[in-house]
N, C-alpha and C. Protein backbone atom coordinates (compact mmCIF):
# COMPACT_ATOMS: atom_id res chain seq x y z
N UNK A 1 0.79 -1.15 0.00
CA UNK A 1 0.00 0.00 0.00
C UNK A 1 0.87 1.25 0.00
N UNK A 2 1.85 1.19 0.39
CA UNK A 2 2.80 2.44 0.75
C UNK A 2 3.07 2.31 -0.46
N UNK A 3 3.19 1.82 -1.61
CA UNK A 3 4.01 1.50 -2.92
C UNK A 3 2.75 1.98 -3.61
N UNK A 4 1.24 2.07 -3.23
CA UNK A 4 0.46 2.66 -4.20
C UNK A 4 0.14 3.84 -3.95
N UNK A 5 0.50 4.37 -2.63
CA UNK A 5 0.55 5.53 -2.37
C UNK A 5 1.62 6.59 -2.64
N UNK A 6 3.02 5.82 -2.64
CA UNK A 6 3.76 6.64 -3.39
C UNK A 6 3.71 6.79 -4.49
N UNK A 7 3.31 6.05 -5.59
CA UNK A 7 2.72 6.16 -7.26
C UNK A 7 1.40 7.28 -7.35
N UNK A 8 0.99 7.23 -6.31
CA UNK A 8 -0.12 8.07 -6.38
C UNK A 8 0.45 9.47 -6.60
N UNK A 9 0.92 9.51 -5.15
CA UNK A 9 1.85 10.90 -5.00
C UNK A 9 2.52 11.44 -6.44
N UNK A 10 3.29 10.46 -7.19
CA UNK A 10 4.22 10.61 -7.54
C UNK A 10 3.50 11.02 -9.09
N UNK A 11 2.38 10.58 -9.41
CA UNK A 11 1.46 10.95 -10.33
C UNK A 11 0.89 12.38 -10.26
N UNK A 12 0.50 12.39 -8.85
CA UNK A 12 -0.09 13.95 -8.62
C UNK A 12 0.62 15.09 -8.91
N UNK A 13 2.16 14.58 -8.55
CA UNK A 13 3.22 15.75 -8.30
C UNK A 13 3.37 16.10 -9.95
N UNK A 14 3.57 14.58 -10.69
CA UNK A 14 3.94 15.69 -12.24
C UNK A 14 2.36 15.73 -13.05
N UNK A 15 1.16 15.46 -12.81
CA UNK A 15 0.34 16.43 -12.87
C UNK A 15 0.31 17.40 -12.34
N UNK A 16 0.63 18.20 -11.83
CA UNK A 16 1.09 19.43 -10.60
C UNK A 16 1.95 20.03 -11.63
N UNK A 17 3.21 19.24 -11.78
CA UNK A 17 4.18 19.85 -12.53
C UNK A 17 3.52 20.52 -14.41
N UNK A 18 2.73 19.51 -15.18
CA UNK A 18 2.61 20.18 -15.94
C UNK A 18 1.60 21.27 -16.18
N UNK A 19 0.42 20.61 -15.04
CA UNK A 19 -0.34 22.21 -14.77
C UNK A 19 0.57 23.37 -14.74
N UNK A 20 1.58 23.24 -13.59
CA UNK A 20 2.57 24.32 -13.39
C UNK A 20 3.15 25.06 -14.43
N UNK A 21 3.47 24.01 -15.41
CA UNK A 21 4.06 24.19 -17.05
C UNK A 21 3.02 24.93 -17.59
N UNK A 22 1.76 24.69 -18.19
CA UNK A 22 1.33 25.44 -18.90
C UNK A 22 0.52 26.93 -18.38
N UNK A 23 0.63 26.45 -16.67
CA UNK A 23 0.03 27.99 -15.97
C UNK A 23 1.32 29.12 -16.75
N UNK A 24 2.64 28.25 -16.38
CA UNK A 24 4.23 29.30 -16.37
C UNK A 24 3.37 29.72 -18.05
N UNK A 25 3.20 28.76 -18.81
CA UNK A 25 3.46 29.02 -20.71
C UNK A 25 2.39 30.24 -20.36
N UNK A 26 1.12 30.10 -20.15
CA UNK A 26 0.03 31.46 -20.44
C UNK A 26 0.04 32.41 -19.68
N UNK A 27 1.25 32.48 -18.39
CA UNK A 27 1.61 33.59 -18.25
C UNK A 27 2.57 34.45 -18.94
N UNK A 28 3.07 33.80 -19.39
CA UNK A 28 4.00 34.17 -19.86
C UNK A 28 3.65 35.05 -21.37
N UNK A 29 2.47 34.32 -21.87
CA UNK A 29 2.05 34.84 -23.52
C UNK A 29 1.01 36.43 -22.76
N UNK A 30 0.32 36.00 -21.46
CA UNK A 30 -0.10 37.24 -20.76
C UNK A 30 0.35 38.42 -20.54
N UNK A 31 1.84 38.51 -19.97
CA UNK A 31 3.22 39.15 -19.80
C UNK A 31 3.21 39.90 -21.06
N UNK A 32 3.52 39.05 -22.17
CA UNK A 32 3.65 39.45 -23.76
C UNK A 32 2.82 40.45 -24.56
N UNK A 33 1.50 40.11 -23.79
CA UNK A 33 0.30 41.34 -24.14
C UNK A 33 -0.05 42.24 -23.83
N UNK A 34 0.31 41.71 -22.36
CA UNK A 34 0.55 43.54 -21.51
C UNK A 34 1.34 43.82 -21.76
N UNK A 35 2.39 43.74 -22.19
CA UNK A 35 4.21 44.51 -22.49
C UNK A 35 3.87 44.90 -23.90
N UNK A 36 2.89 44.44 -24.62
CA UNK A 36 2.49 45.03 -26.28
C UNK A 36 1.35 46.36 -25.86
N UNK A 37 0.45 45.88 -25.16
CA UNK A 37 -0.88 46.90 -24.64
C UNK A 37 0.31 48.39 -23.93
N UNK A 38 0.84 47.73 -23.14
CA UNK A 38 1.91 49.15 -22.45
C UNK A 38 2.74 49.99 -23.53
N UNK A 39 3.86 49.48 -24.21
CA UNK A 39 4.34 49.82 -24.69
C UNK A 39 4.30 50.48 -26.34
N UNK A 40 3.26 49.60 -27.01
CA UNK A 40 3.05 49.05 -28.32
C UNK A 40 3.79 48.46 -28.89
N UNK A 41 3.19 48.14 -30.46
CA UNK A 41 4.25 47.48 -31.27
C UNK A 41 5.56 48.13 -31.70
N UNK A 42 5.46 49.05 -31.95
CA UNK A 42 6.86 49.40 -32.05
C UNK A 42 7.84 50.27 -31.17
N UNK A 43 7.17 50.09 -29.80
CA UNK A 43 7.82 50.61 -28.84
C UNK A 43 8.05 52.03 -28.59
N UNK A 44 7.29 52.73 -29.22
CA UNK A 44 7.44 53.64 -29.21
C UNK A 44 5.94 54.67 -27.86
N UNK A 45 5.15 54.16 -28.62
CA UNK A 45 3.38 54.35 -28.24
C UNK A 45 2.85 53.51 -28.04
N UNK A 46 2.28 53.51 -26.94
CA UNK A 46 1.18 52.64 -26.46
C UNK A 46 -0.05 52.40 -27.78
N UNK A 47 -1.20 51.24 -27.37
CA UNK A 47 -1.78 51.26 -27.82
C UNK A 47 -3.36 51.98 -27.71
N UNK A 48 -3.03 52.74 -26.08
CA UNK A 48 -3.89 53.20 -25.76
C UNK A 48 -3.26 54.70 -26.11
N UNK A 49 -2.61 54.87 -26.12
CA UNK A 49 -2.12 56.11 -26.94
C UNK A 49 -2.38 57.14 -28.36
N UNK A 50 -2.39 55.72 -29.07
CA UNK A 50 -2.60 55.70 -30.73
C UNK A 50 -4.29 55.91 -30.59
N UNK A 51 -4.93 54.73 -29.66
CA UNK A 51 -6.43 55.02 -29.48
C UNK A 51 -6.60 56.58 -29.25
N UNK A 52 -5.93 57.31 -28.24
CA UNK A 52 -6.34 58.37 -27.81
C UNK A 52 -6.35 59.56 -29.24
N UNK A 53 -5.12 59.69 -29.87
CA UNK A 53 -5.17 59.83 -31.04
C UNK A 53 -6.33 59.82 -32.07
N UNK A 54 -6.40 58.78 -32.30
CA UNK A 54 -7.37 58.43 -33.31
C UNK A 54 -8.62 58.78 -32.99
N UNK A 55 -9.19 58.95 -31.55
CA UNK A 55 -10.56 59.95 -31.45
C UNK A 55 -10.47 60.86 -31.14
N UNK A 56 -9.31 61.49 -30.82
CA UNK A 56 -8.77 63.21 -30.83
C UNK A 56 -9.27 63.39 -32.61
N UNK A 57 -8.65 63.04 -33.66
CA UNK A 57 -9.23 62.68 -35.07
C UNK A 57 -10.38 62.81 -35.97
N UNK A 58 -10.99 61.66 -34.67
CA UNK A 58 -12.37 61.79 -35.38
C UNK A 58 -13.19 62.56 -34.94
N UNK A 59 -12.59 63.23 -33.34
CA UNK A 59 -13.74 64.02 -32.90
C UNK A 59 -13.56 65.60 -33.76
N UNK A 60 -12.21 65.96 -34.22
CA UNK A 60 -12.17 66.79 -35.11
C UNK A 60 -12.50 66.57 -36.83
N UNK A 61 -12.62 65.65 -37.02
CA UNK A 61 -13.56 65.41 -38.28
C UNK A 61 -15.14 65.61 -37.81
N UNK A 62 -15.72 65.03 -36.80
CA UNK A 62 -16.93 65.24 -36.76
C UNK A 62 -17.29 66.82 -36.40
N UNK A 63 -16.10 67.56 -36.18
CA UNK A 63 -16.68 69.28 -35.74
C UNK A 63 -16.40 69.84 -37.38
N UNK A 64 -15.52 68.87 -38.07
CA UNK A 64 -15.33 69.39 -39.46
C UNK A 64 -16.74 69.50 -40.06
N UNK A 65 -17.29 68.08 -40.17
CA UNK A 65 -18.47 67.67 -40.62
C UNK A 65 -19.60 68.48 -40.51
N UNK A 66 -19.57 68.55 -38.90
CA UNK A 66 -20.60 69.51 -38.52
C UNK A 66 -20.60 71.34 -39.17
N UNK A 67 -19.54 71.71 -38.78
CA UNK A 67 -19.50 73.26 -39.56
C UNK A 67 -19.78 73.36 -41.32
N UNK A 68 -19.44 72.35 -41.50
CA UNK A 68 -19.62 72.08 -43.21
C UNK A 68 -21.15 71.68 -43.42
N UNK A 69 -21.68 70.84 -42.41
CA UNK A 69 -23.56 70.97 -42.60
C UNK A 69 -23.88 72.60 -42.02
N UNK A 70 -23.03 73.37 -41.69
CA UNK A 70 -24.10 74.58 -40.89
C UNK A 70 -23.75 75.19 -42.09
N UNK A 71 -22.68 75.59 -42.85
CA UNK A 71 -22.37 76.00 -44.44
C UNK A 71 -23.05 75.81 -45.27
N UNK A 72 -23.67 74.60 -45.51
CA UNK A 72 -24.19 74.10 -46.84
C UNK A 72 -25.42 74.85 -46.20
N UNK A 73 -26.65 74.21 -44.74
CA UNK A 73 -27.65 75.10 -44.56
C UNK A 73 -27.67 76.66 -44.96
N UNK A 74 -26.57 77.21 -44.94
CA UNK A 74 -26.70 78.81 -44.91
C UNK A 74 -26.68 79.24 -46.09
N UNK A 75 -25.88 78.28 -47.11
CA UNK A 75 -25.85 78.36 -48.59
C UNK A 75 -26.77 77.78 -49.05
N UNK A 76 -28.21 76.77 -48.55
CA UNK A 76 -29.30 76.47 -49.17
C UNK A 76 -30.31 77.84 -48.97
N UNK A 77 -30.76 78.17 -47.61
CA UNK A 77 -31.51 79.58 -47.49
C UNK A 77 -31.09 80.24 -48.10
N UNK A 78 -29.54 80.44 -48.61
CA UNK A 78 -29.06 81.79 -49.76
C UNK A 78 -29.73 81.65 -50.54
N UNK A 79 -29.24 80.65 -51.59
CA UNK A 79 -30.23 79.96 -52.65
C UNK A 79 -31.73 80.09 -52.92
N UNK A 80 -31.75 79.44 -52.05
CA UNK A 80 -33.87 79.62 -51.57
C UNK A 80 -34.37 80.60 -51.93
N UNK A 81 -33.84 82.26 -51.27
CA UNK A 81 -33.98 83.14 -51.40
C UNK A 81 -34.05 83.77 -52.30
N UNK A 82 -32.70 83.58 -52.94
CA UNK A 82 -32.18 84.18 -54.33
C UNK A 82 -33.55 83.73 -55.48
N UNK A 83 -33.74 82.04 -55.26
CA UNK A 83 -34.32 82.00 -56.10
C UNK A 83 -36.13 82.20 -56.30
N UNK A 84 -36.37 82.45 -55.09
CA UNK A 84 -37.66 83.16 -55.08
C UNK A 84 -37.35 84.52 -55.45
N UNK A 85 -36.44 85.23 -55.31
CA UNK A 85 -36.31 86.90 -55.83
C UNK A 85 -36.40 86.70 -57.30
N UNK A 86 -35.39 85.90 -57.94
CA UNK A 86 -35.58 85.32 -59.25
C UNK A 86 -37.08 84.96 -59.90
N UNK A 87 -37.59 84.23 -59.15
CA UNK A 87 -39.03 83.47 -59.73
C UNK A 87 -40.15 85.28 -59.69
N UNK A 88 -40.18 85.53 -58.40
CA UNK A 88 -40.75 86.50 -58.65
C UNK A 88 -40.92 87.60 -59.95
N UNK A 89 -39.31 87.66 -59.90
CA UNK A 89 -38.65 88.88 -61.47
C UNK A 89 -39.14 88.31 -62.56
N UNK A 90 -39.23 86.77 -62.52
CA UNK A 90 -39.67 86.21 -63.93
C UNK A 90 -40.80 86.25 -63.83
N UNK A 91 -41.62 86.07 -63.12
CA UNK A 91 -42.86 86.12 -62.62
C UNK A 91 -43.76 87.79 -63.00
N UNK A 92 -43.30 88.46 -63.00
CA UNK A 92 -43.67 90.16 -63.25
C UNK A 92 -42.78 89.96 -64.72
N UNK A 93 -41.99 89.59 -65.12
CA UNK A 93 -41.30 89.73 -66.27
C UNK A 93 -42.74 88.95 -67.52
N UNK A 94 -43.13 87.61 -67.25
CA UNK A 94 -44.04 86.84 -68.09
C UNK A 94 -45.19 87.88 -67.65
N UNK A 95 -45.71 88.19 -66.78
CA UNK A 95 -46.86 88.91 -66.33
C UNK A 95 -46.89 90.33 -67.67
N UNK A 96 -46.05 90.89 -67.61
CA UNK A 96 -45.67 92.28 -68.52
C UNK A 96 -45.85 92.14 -70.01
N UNK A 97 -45.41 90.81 -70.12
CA UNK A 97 -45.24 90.10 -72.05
C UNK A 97 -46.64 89.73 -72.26
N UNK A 98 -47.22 89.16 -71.02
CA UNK A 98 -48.54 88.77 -71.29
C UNK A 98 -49.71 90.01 -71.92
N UNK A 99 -49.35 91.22 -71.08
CA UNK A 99 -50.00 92.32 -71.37
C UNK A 99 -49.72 92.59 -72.74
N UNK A 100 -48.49 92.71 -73.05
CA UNK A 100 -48.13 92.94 -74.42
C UNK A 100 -48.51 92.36 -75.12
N UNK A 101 -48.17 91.10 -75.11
CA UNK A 101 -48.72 90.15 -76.43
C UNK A 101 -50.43 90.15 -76.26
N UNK A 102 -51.06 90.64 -75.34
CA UNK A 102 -52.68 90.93 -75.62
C UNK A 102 -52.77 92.04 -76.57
N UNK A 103 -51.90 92.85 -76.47
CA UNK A 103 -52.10 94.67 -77.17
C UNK A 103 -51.56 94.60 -78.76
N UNK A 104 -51.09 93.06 -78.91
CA UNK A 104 -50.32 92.74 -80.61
C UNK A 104 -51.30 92.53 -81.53
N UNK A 105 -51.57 93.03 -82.57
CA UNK A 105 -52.69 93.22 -83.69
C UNK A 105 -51.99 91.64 -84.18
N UNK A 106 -52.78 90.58 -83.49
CA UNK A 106 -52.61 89.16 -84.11
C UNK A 106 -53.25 88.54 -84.74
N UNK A 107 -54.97 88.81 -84.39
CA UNK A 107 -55.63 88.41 -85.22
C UNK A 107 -56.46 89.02 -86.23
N UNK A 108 -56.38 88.45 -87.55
CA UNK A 108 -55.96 88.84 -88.48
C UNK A 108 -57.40 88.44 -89.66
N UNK A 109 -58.01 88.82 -90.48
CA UNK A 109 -59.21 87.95 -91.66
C UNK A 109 -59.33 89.35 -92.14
N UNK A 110 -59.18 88.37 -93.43
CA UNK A 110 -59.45 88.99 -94.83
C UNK A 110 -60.68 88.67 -95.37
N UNK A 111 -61.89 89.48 -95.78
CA UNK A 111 -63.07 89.31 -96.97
C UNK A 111 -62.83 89.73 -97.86
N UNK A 112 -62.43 89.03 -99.00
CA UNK A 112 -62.65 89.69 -100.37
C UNK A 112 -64.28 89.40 -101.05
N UNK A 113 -64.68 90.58 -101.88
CA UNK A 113 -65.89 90.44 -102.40
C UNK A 113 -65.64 91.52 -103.32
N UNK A 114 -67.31 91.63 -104.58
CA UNK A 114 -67.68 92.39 -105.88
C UNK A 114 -68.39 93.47 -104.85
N UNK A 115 -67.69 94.35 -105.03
CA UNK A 115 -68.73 95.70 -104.49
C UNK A 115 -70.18 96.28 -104.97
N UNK A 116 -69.78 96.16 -107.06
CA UNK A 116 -70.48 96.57 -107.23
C UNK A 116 -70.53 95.61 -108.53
N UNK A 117 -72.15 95.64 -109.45
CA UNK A 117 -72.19 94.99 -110.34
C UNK A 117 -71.05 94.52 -111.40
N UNK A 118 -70.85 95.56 -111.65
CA UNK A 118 -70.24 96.17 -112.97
C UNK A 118 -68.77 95.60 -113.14
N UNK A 119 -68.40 95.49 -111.61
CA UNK A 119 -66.77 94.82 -111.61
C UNK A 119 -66.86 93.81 -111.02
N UNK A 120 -66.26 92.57 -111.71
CA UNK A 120 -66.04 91.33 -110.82
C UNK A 120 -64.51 90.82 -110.38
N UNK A 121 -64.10 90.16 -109.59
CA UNK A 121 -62.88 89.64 -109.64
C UNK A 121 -62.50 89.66 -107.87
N UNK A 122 -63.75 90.20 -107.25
CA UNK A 122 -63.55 90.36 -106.16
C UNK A 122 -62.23 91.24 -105.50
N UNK A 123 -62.01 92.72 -106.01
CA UNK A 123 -60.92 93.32 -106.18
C UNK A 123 -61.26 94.55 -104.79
N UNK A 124 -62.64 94.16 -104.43
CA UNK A 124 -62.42 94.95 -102.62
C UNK A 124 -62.89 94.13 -101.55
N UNK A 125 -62.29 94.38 -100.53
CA UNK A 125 -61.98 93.72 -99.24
C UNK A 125 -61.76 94.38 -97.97
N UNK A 126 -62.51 93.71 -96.82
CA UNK A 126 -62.30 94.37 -95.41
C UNK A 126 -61.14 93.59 -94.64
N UNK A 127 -60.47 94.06 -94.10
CA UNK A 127 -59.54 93.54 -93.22
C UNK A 127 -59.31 93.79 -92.08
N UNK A 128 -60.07 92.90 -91.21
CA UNK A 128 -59.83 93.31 -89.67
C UNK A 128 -58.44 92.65 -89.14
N UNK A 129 -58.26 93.70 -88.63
CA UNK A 129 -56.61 93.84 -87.89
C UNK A 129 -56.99 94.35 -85.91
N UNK A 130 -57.32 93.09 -85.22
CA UNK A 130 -57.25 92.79 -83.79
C UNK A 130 -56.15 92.47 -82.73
N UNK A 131 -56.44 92.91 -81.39
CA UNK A 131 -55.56 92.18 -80.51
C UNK A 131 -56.39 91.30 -80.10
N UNK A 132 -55.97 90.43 -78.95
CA UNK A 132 -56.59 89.44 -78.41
C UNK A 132 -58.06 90.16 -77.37
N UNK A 133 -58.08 91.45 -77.06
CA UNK A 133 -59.53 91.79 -76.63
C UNK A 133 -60.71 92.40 -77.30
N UNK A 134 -59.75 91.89 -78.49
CA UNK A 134 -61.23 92.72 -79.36
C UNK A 134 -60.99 94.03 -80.17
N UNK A 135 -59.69 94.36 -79.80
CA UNK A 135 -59.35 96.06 -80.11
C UNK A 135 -58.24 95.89 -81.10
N UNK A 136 -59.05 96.88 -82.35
CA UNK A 136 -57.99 97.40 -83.27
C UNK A 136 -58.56 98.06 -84.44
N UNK A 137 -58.45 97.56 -85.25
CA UNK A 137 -58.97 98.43 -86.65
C UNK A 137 -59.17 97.52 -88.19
N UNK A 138 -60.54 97.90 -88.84
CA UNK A 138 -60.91 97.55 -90.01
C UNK A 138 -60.39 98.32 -91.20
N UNK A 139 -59.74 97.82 -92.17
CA UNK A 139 -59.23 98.27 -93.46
C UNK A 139 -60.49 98.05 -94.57
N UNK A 140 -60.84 98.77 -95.25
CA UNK A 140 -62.15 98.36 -96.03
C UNK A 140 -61.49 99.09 -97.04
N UNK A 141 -61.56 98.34 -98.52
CA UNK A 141 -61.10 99.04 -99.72
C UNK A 141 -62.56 99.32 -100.49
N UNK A 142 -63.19 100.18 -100.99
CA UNK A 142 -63.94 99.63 -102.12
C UNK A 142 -63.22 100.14 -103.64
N UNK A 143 -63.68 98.95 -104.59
CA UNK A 143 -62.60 98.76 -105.99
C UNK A 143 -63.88 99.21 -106.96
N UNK A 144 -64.07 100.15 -107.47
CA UNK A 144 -65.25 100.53 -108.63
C UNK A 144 -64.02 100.19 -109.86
N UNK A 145 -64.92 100.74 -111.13
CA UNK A 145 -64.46 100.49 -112.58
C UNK A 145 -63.64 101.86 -112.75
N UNK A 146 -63.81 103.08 -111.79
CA UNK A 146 -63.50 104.50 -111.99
C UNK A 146 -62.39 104.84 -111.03
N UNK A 147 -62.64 104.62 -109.76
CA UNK A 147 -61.61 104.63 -108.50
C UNK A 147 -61.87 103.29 -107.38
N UNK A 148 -60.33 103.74 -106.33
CA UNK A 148 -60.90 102.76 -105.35
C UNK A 148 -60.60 103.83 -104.10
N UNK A 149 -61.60 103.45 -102.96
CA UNK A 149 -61.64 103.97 -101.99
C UNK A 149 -61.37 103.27 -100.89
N UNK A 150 -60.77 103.95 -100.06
CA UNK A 150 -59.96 103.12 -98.37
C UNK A 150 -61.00 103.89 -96.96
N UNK A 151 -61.36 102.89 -96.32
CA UNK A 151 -62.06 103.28 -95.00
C UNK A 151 -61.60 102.70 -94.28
N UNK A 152 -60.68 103.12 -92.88
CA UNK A 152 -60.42 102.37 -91.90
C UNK A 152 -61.47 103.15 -90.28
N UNK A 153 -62.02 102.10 -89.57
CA UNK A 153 -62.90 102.08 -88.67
C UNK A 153 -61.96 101.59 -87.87
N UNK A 154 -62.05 102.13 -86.23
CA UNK A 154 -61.32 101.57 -85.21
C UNK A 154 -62.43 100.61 -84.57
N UNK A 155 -61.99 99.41 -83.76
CA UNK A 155 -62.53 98.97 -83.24
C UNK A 155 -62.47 98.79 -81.57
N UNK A 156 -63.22 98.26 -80.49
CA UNK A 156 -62.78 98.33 -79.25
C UNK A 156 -63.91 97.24 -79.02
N UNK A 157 -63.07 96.26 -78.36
CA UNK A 157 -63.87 95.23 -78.04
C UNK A 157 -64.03 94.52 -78.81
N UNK A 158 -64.39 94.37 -80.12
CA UNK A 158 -64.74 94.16 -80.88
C UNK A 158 -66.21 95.07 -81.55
N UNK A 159 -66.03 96.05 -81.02
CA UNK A 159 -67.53 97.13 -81.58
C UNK A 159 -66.56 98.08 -82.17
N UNK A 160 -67.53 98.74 -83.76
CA UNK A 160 -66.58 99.57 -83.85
C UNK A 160 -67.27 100.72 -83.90
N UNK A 161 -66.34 101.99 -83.80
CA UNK A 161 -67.06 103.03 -83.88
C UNK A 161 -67.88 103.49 -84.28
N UNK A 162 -67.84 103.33 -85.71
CA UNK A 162 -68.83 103.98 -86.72
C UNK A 162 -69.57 101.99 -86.87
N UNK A 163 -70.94 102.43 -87.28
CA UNK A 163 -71.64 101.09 -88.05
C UNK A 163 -70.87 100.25 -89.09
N UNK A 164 -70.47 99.28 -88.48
CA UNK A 164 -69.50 98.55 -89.60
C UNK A 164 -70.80 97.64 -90.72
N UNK A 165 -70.53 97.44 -92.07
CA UNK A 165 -70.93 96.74 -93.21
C UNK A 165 -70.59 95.52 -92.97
N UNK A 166 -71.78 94.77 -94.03
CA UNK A 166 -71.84 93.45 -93.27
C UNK A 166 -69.99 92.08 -93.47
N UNK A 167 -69.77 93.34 -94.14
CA UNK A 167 -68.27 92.19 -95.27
C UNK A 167 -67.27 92.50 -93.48
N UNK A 168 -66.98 93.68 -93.14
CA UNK A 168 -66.36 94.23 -91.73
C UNK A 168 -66.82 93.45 -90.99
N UNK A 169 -68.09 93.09 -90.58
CA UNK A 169 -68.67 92.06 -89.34
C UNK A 169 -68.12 91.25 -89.49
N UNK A 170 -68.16 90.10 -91.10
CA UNK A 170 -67.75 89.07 -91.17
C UNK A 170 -66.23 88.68 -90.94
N UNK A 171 -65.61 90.11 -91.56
CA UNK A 171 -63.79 89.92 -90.65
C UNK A 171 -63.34 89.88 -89.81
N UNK A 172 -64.74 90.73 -89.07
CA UNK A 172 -64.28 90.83 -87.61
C UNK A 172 -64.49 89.71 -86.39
N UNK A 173 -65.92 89.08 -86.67
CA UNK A 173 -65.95 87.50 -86.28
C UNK A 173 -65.28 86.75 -86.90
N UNK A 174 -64.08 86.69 -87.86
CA UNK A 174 -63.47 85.40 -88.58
C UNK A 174 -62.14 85.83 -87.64
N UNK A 175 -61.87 87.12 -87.74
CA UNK A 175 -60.41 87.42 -86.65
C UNK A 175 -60.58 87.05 -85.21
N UNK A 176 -61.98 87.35 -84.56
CA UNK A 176 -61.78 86.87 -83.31
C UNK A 176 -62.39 85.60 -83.26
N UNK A 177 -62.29 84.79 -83.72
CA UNK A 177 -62.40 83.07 -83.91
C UNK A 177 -61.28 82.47 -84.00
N UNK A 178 -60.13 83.31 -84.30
CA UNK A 178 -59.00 82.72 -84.64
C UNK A 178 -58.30 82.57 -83.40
């Protein structure tokens, strides 16, 4: 029994021993990581060092970031602005042309017709000459065998001053149809 008790022992001790062995080995690789974490890799800087660094970094990129969004905001309201002053100007600019192009003698009809028996070829004609409200003026030729004669009538609204003839009516409803 003393002979299985010293085998026992003697088992325990170098289980003991290589526990001991690989406690020594992973302290040792422990040692190795803190002496890398302290110092760093190249001995120069820590690694908590380089960390400190690197969000010193980013916290000045993110104040970069930030002043560069308060820029772009101040240069969108510029914008904004500008371009409602713009829209407006174009806005009174189309408003002004609109008036104008109402006041342009655009619409336009010609009647030709025989005035009188004697001449055919349809050689007199009324010509209403309108803006878009109705306002402007009738050209009326009449063509005889002896002379020809010119009558121009103003119009407003489309009424004209003097009693227009029925060839004038008809130019003047064919111009504002157009």
């Amino acid at each position: 029994m003393t002979i299985a008790l010293v085998t026992v022992a003697v088992l325990f001790g170098l289980v003991g021993m290589v526990a001991g062995v690989l406690a020594l080995r992973t302290l040792s690789r422990l040692r190795r990581s803190v002496a890398l974490l302290s110092r760093g890799s190249s001995g120069r800087e820590t690694i908590l060092e380089v960390a400190e660094k690197h969000m010193a970094a980013s916290e000045a990129v993110r104040r970069d970031i930030l002043e560069l969004q308060r820029d772009l905001a101040q240069a969108q309201q510029k914008a904004a602005g500008e371009i409602a002053t713009e829209r407006g100007e174009i806005a009174a600019t189309v408003q002004n042309m609109r008036r104008s192009v109402d006041t342009v003698l655009r619409r336009v009809a010609l009647v030709r017709y025989d005035a009188f028996d004697d001449l055919s070829g349809r050689l007199s004609f009324s010509l209403a000459l309108l803006d878009d409200n109705g306002n402007g003026v009738t050209l009326t030729s009449i063509a005889s065998a002896s002379d020809t004669r010119l009558y121009a009538k103003s119009l407003a609204q489309g009424v004209g001053e003097h009693p227009l003839s029925p060839e004038e009516e008809q130019a003047v409803k064919a111009a504002l149809s157009r």
